[in-house]
C-alpha atoms as a PDB file:
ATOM      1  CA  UNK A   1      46.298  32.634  20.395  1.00  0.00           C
ATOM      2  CA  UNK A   2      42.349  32.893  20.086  1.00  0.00           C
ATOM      3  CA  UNK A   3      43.342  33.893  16.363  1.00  0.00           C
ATOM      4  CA  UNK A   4      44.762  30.330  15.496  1.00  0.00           C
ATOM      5  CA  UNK A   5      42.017  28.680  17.958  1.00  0.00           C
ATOM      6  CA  UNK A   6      39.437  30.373  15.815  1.00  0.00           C
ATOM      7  CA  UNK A   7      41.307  29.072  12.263  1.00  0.00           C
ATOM      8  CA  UNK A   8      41.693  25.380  13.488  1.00  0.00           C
ATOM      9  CA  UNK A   9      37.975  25.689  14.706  1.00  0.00           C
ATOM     10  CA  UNK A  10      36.651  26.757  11.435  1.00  0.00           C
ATOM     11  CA  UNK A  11      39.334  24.412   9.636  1.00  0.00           C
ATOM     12  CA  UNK A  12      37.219  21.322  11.535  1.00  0.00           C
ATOM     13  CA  UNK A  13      33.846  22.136  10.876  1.00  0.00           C
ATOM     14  CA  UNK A  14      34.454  23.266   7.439  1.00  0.00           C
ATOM     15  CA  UNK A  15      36.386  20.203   7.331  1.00  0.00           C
ATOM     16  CA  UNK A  16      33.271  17.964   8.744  1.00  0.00           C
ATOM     17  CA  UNK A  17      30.475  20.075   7.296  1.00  0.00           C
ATOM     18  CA  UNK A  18      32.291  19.032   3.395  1.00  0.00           C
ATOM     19  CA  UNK A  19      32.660  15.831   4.688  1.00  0.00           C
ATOM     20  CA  UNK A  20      28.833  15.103   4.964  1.00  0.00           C
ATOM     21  CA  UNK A  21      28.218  17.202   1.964  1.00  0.00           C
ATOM     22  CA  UNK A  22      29.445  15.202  -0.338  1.00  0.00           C
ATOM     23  CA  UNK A  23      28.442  11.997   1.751  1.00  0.00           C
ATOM     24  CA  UNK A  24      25.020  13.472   1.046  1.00  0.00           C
ATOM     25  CA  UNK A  25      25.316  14.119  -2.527  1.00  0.00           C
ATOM     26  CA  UNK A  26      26.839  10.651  -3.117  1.00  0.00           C
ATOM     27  CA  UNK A  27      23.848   9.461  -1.674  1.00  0.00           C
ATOM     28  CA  UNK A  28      21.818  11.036  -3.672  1.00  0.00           C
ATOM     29  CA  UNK A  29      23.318  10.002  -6.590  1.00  0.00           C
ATOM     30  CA  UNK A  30      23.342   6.127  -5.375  1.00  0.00           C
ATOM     31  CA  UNK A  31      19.113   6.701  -4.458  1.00  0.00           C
ATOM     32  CA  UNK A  32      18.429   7.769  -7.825  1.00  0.00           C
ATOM     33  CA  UNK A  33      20.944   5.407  -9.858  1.00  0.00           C
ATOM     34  CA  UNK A  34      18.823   2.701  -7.918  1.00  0.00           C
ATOM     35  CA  UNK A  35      15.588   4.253  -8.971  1.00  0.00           C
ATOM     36  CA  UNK A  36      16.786   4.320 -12.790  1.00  0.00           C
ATOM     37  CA  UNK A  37      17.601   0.333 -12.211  1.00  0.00           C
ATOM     38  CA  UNK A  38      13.711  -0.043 -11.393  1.00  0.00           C
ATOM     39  CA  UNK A  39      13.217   1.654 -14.506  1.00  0.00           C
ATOM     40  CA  UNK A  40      15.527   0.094 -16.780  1.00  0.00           C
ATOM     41  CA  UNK A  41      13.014  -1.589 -19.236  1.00  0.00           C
ATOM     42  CA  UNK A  42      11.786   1.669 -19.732  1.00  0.00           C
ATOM     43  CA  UNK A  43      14.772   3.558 -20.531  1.00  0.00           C
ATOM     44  CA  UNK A  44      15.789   0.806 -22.879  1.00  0.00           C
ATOM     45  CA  UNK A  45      12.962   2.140 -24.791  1.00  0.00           C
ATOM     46  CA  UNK A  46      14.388   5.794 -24.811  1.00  0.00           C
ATOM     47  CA  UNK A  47      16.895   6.722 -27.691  1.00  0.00           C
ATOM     48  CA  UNK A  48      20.328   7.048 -26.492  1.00  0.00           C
ATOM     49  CA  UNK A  49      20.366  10.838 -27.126  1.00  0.00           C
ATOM     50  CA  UNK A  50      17.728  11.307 -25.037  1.00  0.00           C
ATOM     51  CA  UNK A  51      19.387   8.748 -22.234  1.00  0.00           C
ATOM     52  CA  UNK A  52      22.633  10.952 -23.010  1.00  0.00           C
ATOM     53  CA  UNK A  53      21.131  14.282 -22.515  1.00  0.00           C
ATOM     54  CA  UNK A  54      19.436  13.178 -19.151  1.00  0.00           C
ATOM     55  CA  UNK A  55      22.881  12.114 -18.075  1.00  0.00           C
ATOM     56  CA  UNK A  56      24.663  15.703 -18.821  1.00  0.00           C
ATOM     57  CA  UNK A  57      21.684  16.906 -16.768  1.00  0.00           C
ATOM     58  CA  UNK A  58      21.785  15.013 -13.957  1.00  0.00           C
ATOM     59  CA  UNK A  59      25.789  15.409 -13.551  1.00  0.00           C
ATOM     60  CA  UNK A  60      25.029  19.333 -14.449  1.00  0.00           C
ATOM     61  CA  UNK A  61      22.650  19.649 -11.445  1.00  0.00           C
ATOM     62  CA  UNK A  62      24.712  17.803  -8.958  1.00  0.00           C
ATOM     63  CA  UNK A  63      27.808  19.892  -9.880  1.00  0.00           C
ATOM     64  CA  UNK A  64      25.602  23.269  -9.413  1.00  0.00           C
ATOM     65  CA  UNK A  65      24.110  21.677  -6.051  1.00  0.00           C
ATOM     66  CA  UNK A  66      28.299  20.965  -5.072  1.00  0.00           C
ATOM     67  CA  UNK A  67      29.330  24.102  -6.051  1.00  0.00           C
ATOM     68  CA  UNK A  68      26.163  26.086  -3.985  1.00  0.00           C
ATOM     69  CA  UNK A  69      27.005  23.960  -1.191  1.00  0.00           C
ATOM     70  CA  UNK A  70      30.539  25.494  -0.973  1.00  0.00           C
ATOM     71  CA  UNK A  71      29.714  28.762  -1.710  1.00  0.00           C
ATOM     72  CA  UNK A  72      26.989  28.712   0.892  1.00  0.00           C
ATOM     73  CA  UNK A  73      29.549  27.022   3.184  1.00  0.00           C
ATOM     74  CA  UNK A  74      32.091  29.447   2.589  1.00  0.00           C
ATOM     75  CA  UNK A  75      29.679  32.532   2.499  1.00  0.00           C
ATOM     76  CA  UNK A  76      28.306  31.546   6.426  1.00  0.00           C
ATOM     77  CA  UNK A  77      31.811  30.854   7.892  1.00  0.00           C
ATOM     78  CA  UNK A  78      34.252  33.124   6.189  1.00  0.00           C
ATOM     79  CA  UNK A  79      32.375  36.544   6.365  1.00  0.00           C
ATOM     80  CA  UNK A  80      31.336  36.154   9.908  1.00  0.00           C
ATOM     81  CA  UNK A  81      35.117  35.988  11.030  1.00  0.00           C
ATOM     82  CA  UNK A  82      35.830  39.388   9.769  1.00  0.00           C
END
């Protein structure tokens, strides 16, 4: 009984902690989108390779910032059960 109480606990905050994870990333991402839109006559000045390469960046660091997130999440709830 305390077994599955323990599962379905971990379940919800894993469930809730994700949740505002990537409600916090997406954020991010909306804050700095905005912050490019102040910049836009600028960046119309850069080259699009150099506009393209600052995209694969910024995608690239907020798929290594998802995917430390998770492992972090996973790392300080699943070893602790054992």
């Amino acid at each position: 009984m305390s077994m599955c109480m323990n599962m379905l606990l971990f379940l919800f905050i894993y469930h809730h902690l994700f949740f505002y994870c990537y409600y916090f990333i997406f954020l991010c991402y909306v804050l700095f989108f905005l912050l490019l839109l102040s910049f836009l006559p600028l960046l119309l000045l850069l080259p699009l390779s150099l506009l393209r390469l600052i995209r694969f960046f910024l995608f690239s660091l907020g798929n290594l910032l998802r995917q430390s997130i998770c492992l972090l999440f996973s790392l300080f709830f699943f070893f602790p059960s054992f």
